[in-house]
PDB file of N, CA and C in Angstrom:
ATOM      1  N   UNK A   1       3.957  -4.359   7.814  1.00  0.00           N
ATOM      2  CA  UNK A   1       4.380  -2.997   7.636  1.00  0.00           C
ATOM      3  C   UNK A   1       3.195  -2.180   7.129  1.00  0.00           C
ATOM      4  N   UNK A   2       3.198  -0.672   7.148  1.00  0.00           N
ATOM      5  CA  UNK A   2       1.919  -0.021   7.043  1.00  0.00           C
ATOM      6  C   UNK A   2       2.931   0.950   6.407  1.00  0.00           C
ATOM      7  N   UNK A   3       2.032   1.587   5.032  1.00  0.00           N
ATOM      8  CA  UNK A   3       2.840   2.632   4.189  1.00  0.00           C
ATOM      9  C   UNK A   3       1.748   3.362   3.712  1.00  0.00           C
ATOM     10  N   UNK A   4       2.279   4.824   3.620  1.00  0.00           N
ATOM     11  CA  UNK A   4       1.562   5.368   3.059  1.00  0.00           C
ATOM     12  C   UNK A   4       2.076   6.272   1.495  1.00  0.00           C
ATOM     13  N   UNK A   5       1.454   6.521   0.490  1.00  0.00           N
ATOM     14  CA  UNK A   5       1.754   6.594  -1.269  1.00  0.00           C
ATOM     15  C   UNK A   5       1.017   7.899  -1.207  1.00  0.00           C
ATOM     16  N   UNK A   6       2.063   9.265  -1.579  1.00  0.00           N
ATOM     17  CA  UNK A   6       1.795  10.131  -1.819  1.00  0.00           C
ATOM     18  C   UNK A   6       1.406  10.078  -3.584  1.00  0.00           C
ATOM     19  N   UNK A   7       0.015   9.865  -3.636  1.00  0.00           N
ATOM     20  CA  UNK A   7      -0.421   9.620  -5.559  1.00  0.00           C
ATOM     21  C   UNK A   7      -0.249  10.326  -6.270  1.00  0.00           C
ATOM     22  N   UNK A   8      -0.353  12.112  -5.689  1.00  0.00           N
ATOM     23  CA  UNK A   8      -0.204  13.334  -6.267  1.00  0.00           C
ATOM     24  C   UNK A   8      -0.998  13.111  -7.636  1.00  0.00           C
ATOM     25  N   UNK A   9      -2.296  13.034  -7.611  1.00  0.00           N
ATOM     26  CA  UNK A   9      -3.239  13.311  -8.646  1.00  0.00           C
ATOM     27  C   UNK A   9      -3.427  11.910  -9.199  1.00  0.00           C
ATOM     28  N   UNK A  10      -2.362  10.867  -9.099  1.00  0.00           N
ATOM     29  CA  UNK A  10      -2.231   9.685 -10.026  1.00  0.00           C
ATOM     30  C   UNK A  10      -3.542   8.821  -9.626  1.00  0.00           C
ATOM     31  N   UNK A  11      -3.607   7.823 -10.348  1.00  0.00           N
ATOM     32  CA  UNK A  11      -4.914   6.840 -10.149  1.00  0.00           C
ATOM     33  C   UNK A  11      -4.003   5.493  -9.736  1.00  0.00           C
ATOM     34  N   UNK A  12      -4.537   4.420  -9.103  1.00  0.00           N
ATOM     35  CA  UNK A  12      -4.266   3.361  -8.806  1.00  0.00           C
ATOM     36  C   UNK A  12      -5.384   2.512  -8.588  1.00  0.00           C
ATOM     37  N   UNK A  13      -5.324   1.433  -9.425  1.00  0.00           N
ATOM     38  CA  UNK A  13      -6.418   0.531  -9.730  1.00  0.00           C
ATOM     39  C   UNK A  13      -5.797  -0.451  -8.406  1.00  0.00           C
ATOM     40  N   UNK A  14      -6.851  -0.026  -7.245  1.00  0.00           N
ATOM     41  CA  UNK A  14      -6.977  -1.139  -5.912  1.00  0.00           C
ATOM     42  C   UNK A  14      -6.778  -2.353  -6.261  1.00  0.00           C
ATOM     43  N   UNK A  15      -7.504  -2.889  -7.202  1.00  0.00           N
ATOM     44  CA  UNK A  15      -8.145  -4.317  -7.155  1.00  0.00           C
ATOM     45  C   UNK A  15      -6.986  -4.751  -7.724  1.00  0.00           C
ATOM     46  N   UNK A  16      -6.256  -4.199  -8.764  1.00  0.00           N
ATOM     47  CA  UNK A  16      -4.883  -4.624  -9.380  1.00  0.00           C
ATOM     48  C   UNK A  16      -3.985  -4.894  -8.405  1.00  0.00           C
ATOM     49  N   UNK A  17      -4.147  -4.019  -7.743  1.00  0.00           N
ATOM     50  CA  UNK A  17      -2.797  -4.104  -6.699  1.00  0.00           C
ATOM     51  C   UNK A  17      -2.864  -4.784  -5.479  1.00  0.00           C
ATOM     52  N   UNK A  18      -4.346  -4.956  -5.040  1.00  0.00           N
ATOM     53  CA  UNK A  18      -4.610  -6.192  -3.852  1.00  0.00           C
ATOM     54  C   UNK A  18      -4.399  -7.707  -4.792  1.00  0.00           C
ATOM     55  N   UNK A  19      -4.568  -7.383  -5.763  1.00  0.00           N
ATOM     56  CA  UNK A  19      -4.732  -8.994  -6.091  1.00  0.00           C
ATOM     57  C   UNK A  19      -2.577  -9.289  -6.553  1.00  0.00           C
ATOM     58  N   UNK A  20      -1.819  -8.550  -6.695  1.00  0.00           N
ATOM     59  CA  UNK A  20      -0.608  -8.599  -6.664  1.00  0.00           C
ATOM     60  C   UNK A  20      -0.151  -8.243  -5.392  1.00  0.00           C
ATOM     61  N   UNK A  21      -0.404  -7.935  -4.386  1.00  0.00           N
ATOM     62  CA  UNK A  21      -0.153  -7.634  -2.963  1.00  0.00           C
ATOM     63  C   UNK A  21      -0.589  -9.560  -2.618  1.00  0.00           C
ATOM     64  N   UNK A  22      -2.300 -10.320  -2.831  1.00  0.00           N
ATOM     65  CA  UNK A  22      -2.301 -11.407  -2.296  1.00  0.00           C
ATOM     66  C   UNK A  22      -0.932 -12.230  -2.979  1.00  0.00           C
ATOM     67  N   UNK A  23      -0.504 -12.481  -3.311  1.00  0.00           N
ATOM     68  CA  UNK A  23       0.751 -13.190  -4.165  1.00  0.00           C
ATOM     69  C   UNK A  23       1.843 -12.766  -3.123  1.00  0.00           C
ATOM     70  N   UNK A  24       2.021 -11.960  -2.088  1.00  0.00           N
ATOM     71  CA  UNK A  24       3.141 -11.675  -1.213  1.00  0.00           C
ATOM     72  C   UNK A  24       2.422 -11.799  -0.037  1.00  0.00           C
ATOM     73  N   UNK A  25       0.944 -11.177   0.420  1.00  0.00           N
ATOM     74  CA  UNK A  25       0.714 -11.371   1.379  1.00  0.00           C
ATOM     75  C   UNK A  25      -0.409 -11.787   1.628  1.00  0.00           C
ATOM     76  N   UNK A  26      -1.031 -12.970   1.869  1.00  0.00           N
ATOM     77  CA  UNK A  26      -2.813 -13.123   2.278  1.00  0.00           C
ATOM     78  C   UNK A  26      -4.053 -12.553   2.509  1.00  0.00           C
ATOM     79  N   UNK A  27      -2.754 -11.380   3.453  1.00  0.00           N
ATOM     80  CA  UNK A  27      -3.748 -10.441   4.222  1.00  0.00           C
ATOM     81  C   UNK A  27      -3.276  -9.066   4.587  1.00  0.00           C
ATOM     82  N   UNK A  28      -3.079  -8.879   3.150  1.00  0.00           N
ATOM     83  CA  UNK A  28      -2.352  -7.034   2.993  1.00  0.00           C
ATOM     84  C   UNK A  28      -3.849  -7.001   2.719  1.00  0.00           C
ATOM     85  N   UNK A  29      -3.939  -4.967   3.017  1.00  0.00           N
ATOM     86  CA  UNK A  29      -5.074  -4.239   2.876  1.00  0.00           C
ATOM     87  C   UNK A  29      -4.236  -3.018   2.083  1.00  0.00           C
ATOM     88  N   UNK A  30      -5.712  -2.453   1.413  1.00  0.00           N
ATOM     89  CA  UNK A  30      -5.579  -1.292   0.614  1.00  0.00           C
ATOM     90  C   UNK A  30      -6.610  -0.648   0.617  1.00  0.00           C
ATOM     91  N   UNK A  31      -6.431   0.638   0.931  1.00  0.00           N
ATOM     92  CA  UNK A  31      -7.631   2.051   0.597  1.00  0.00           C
ATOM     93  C   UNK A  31      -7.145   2.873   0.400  1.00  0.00           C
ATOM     94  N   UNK A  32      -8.048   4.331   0.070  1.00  0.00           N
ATOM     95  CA  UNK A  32      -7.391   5.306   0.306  1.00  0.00           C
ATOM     96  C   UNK A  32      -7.936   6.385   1.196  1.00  0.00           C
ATOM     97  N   UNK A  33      -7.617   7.016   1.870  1.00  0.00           N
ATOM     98  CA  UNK A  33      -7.519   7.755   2.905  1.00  0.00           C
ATOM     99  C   UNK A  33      -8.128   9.095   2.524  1.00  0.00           C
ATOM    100  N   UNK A  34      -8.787   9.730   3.081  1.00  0.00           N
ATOM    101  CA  UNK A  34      -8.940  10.868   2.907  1.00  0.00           C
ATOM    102  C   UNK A  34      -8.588  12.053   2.377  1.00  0.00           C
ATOM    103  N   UNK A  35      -7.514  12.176   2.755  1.00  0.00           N
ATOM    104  CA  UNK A  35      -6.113  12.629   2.160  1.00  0.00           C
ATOM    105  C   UNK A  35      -5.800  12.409   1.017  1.00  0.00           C
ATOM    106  N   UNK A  36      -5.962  11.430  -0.048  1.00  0.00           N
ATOM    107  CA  UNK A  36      -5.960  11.394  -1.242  1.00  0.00           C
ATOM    108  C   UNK A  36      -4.802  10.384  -0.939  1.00  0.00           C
ATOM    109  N   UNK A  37      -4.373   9.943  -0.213  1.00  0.00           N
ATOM    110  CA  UNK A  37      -2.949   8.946  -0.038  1.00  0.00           C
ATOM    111  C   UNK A  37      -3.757   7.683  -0.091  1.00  0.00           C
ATOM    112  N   UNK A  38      -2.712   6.893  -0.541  1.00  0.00           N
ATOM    113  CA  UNK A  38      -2.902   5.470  -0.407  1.00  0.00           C
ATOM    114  C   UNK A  38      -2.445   4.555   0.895  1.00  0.00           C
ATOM    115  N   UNK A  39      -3.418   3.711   1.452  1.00  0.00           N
ATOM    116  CA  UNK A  39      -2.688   3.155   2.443  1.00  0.00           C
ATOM    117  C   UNK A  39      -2.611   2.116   2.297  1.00  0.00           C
ATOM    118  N   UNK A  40      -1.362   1.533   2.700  1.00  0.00           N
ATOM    119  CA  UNK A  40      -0.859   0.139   2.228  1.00  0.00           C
ATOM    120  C   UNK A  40      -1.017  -0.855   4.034  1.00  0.00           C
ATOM    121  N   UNK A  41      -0.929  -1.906   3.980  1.00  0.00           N
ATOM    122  CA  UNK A  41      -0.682  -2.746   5.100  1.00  0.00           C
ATOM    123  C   UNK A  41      -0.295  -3.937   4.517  1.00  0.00           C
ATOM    124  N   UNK A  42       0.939  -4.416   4.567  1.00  0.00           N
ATOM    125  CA  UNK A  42       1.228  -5.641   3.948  1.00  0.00           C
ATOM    126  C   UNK A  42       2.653  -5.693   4.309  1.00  0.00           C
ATOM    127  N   UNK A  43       2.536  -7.485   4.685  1.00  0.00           N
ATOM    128  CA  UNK A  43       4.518  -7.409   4.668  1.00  0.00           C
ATOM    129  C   UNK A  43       5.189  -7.538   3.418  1.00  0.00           C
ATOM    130  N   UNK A  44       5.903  -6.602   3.060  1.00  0.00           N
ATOM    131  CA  UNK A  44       6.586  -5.897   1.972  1.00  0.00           C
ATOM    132  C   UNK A  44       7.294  -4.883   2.576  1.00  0.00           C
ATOM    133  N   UNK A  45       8.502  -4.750   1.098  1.00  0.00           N
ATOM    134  CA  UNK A  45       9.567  -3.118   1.727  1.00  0.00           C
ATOM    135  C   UNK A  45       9.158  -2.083   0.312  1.00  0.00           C
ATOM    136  N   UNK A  46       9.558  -1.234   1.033  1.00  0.00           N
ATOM    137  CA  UNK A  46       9.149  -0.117   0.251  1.00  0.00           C
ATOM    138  C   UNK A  46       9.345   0.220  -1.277  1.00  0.00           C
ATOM    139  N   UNK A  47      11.077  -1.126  -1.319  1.00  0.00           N
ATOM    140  CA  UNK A  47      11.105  -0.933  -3.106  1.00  0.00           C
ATOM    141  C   UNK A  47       9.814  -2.060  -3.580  1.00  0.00           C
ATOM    142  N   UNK A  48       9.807  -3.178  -2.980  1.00  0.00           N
ATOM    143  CA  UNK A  48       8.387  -3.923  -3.574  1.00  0.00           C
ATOM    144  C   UNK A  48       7.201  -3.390  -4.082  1.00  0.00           C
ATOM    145  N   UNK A  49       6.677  -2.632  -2.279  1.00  0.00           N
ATOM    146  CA  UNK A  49       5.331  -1.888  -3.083  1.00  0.00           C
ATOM    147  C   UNK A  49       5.791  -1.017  -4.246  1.00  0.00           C
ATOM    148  N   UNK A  50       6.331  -0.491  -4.061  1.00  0.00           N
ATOM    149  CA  UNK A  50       6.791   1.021  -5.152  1.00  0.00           C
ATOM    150  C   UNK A  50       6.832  -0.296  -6.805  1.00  0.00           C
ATOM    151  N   UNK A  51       7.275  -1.073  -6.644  1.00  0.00           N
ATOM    152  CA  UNK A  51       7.596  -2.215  -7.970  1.00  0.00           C
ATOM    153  C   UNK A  51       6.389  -2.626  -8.278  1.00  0.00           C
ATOM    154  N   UNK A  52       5.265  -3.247  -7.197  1.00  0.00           N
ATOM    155  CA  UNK A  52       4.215  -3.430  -7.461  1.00  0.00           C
ATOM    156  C   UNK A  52       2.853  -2.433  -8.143  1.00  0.00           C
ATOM    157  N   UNK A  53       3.341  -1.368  -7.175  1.00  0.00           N
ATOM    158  CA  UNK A  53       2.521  -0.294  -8.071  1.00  0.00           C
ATOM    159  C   UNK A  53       2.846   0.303  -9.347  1.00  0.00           C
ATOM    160  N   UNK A  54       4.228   0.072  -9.597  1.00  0.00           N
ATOM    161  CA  UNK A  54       4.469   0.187 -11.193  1.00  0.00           C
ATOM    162  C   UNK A  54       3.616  -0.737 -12.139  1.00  0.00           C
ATOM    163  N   UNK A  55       3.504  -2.385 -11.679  1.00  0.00           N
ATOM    164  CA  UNK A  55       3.082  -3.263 -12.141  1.00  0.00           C
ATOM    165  C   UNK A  55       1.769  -3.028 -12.271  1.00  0.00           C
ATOM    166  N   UNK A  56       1.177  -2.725 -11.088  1.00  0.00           N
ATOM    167  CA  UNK A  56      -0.584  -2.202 -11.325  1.00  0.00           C
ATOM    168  C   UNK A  56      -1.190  -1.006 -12.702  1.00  0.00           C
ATOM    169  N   UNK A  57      -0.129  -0.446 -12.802  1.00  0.00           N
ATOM    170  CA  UNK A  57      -0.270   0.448 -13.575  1.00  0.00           C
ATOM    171  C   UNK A  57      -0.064   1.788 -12.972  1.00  0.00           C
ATOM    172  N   UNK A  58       0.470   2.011 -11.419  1.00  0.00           N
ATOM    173  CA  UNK A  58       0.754   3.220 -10.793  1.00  0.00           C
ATOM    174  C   UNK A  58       1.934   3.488 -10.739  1.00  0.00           C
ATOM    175  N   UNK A  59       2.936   4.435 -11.940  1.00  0.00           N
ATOM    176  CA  UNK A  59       4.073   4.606 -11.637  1.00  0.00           C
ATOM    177  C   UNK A  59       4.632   5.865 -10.985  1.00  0.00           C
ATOM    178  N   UNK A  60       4.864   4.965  -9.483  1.00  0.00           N
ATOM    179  CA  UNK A  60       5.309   6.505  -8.226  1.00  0.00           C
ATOM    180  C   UNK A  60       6.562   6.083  -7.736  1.00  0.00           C
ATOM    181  N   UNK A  61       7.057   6.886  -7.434  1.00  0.00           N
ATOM    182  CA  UNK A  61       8.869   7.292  -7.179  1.00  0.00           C
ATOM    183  C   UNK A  61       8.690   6.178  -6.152  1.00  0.00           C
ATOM    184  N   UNK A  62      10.014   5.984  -5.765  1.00  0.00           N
ATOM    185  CA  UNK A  62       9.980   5.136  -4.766  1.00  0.00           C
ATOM    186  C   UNK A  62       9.877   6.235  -3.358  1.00  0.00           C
ATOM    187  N   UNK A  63      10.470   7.294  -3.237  1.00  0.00           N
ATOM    188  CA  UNK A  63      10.339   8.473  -2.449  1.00  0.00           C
ATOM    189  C   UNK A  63       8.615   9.120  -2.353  1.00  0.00           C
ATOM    190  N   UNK A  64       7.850   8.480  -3.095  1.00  0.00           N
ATOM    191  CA  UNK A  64       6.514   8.728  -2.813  1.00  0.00           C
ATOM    192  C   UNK A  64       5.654   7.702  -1.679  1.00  0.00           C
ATOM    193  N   UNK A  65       6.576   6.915  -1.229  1.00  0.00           N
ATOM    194  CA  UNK A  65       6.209   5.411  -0.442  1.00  0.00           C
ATOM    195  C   UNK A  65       6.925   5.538   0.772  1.00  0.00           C
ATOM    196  N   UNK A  66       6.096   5.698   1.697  1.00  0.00           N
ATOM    197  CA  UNK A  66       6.148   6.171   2.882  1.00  0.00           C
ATOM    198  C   UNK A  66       6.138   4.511   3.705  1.00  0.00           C
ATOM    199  N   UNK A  67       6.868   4.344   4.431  1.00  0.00           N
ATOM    200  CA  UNK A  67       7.167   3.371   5.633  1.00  0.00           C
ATOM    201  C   UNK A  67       6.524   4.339   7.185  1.00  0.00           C
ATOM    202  N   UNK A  68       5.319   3.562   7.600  1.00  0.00           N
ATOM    203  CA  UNK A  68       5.087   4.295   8.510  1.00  0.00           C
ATOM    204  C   UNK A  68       4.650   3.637  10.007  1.00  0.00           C
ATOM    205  N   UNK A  69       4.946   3.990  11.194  1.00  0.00           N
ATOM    206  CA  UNK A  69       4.377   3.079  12.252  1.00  0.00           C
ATOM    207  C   UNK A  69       3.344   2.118  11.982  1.00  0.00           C
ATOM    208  N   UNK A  70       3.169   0.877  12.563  1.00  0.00           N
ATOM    209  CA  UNK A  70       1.537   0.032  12.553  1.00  0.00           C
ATOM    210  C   UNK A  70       1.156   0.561  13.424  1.00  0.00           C
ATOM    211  N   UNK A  71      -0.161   1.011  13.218  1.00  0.00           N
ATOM    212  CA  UNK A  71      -1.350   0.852  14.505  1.00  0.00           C
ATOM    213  C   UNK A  71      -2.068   0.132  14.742  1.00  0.00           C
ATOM    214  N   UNK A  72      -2.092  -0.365  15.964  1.00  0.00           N
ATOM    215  CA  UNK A  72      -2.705  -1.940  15.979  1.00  0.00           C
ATOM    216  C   UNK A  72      -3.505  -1.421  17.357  1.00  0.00           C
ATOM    217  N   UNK A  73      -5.380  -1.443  17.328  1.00  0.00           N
ATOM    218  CA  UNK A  73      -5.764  -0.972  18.480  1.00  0.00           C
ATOM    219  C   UNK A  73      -6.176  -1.871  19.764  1.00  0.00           C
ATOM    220  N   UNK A  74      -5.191  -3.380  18.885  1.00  0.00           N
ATOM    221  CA  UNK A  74      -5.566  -4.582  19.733  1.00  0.00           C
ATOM    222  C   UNK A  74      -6.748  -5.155  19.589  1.00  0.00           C
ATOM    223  N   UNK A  75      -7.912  -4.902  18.696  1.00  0.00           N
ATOM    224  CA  UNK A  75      -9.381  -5.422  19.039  1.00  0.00           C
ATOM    225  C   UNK A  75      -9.060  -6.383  18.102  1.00  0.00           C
ATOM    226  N   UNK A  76      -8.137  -6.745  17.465  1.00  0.00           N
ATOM    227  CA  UNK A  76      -8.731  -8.348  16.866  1.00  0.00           C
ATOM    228  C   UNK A  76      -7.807  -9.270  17.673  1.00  0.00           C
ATOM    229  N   UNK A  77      -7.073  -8.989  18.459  1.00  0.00           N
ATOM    230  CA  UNK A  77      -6.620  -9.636  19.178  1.00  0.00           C
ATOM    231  C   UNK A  77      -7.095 -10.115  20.891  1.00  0.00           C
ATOM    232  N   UNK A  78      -7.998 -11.188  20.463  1.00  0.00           N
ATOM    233  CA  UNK A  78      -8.689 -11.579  22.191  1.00  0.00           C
ATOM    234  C   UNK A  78      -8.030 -13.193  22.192  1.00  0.00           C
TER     235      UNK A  78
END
């Protein structure tokens, strides 16, 4: 699943939250976007991340956690 975290000014310590993201998923990713949003990729549902980022130290609504299409442009797949 691919989500995106409206932070609205907030901070979120990455490294906190990839290293509690590896504990659910191997190979979830995290950055942030241009936009000032956070982007999530990991299999998880939206109350998890939203639980996890409480745990990191980012506390955002669960309505700030966006469920959004994957884009997959196929290149790691040969």
């Amino acid at each position: 699943m691919e989500f995106r975290v409206q932070l609205a000014g907030m901070h979120v310590d990455q490294d906190a939250l990839q290293t509690l993201l590896f504990d659910i998923d191997p190979a979830a990713m995290v950055d942030v976007d241009r936009d000032g949003s956070l982007r999530v990729a990991a299999a998880t549902s939206t109350a998890a991340l939203a639980e996890l980022l409480h745990r990191s130290g980012c506390p955002v609504k669960p309505a700030q956690v966006l469920e959004v299409p994957s884009f997959c442009c196929g290149g790691c797949s040969t």
